[in-house]
Protein backbone atom coordinates (compact mmCIF):
# COMPACT_ATOMS: atom_id res chain seq x y z
CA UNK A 1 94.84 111.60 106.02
CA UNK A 2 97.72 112.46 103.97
CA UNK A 3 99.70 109.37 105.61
CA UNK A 4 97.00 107.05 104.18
CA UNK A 5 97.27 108.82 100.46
CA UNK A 6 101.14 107.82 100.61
CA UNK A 7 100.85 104.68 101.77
CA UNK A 8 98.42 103.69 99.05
CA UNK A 9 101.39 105.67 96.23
CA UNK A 10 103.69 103.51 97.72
CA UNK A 11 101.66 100.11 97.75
CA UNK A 12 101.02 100.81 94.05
CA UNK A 13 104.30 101.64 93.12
CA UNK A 14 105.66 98.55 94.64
CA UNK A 15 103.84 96.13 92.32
CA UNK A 16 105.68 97.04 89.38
CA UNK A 17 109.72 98.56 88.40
CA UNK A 18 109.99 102.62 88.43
CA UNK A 19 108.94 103.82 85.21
CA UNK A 20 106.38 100.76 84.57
CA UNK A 21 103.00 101.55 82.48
CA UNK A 22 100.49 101.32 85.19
CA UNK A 23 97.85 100.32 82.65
CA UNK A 24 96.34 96.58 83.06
CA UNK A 25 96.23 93.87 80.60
CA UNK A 26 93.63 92.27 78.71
CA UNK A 27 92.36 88.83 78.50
CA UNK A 28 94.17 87.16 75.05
CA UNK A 29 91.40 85.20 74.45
CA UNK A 30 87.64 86.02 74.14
CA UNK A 31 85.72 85.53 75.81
CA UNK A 32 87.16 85.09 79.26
CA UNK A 33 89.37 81.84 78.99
CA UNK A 34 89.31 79.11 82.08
CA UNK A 35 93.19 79.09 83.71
CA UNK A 36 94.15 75.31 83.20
CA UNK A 37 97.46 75.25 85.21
CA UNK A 38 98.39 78.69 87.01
CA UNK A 39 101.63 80.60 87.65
CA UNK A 40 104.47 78.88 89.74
CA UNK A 41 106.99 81.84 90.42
CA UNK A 42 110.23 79.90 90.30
CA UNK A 43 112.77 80.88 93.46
CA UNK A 44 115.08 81.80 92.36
CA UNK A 45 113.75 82.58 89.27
CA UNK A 46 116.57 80.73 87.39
CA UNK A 47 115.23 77.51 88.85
CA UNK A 48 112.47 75.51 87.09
CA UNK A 49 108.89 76.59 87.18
CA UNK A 50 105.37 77.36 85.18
CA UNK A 51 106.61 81.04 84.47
CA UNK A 52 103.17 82.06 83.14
CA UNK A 53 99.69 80.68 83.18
CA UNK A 54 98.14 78.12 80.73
CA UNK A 55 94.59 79.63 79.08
CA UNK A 56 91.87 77.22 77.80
CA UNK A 57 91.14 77.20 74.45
CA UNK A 58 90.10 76.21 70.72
CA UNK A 59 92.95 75.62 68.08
CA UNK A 60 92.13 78.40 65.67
CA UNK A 61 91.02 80.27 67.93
CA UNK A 62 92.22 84.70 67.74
CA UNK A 63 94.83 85.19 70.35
CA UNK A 64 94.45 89.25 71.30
CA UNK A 65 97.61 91.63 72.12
CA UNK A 66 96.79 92.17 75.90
CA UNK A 67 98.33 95.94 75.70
CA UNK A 68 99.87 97.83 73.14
CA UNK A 69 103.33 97.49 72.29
CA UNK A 70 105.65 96.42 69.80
CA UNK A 71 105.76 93.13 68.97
CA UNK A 72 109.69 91.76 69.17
CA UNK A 73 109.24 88.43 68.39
CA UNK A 74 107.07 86.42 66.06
CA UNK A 75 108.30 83.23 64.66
CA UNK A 76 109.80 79.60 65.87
CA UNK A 77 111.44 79.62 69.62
CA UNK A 78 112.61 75.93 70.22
CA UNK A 79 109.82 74.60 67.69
CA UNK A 80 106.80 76.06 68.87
CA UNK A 81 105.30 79.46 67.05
CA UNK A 82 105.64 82.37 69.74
CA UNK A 83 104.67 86.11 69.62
CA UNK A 84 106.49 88.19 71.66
CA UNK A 85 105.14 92.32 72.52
CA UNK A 86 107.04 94.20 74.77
CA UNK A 87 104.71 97.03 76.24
CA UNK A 88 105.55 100.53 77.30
CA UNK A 89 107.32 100.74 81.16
CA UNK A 90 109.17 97.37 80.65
CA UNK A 91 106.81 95.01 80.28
CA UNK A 92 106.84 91.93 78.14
CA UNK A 93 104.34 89.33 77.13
CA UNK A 94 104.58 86.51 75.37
CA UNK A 95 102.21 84.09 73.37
CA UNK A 96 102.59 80.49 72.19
CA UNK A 97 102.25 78.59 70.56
CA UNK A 98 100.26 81.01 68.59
CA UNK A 99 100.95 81.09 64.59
CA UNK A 100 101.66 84.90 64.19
CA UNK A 101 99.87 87.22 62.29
CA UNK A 102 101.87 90.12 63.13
CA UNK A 103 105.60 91.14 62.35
CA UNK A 104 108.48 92.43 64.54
CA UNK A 105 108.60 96.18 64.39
CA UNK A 106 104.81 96.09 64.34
CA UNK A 107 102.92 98.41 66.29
CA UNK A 108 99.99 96.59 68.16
CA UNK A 109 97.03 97.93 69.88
CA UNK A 110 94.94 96.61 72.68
CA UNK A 111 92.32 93.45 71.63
CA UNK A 112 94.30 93.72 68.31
CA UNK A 113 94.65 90.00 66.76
CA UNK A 114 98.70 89.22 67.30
CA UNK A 115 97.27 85.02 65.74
CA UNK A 116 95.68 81.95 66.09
CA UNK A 117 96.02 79.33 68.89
CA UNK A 118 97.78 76.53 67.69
CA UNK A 119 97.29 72.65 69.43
CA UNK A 120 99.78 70.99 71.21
CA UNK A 121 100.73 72.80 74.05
CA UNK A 122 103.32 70.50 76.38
CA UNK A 123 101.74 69.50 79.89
CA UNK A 124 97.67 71.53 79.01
CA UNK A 125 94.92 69.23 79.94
CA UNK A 126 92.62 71.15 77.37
CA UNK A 127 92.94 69.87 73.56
CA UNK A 128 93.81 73.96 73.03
CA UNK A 129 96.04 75.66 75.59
CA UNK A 130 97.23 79.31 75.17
CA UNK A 131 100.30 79.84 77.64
CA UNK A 132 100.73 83.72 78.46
CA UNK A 133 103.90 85.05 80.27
CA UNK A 134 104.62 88.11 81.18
CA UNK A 135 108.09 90.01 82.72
CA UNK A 136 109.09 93.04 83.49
CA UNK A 137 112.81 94.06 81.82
CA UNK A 138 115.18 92.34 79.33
CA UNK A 139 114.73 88.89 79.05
CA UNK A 140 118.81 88.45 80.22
CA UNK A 141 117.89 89.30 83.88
CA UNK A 142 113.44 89.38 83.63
CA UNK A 143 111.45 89.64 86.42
CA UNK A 144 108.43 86.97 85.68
CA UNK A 145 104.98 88.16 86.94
CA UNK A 146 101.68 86.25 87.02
CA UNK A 147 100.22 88.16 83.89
CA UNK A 148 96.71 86.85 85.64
CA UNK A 149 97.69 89.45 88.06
CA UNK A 150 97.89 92.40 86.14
CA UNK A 151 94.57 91.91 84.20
CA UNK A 152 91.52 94.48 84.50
CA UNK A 153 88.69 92.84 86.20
CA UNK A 154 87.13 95.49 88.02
CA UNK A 155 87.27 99.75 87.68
CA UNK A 156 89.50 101.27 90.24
CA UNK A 157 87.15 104.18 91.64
CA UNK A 158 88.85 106.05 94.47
CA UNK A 159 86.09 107.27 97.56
CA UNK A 160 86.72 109.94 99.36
CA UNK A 161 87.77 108.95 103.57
CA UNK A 162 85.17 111.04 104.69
């Protein structure tokens, strides 16, 4: 029995970097948003790829800080409004192109508004896409994940073998 408790540990522990926040995400957008165009993990991850998922949506619509954190970024990346919140454990999402209503240094909680969905999103197929990345470490060297991955759909509840 006890070989069966440690091999579930170490399953669990492999999914994210020692010292990661084992908590799950939220969905940005309420209520749950369709996935237009999914994650494509890049390999190696310096090649090109779809390093997050594209979320169906309404311009003006509230975009929702999937965790708590800090939010890092909040402004103009490349011409597009982003909002960046790095969580505690190493994990970093990121928003755009969402007009910010939030300031770097700010403390976030979960479901709190971060801004509103903006229109225009390169490549969506809805009028309104939100695209949501997430990746574990410093952006220099990050680790993308599929944030789709790490969302709550379902309570964990642990039986008992017996």
């Amino acid at each position: 029995m006890r070989v069966v408790a440690v091999l579930v540990v170490v399953a669990v522990c492999a999914a994210a970097p020692a010292g990661a926040d084992p908590a799950r995400l939220r969905w940005p957008l309420h209520p749950r948003p369709a996935v237009v165009r999914a994650y494509a993990a890049p390999s190696p991850n310096w090649q090109p790829g779809h390093r997050g998922v594209d979320l169906a949506g309404a311009a003006g619509q509230p975009v929702y800080a999937a965790a708590a954190g800090t939010v890092v970024f909040a402004g103009e990346l490349a011409g597009r409004p982003l909002v960046s919140i790095a969580h505690p454990g190493g994990l970093r999402t990121s928003y755009e192109p969402v007009r910010a209503v939030v300031r770097p240094g700010q403390l976030v909680d979960p479901g709190a508004a971060i801004g509103t969905l903006q229109a225009g999103h390169p490549g969506c197929a809805a009028p309104a896409c939100l695209h949501w990345g997430a990746m574990w470490g410093p952006a220099a060297r990050a680790d993308y994940v599929d944030p789709v991955a790490l969302v709550a759909t379902t309570p964990i509840r642990l039986k008992p073998l017996r």
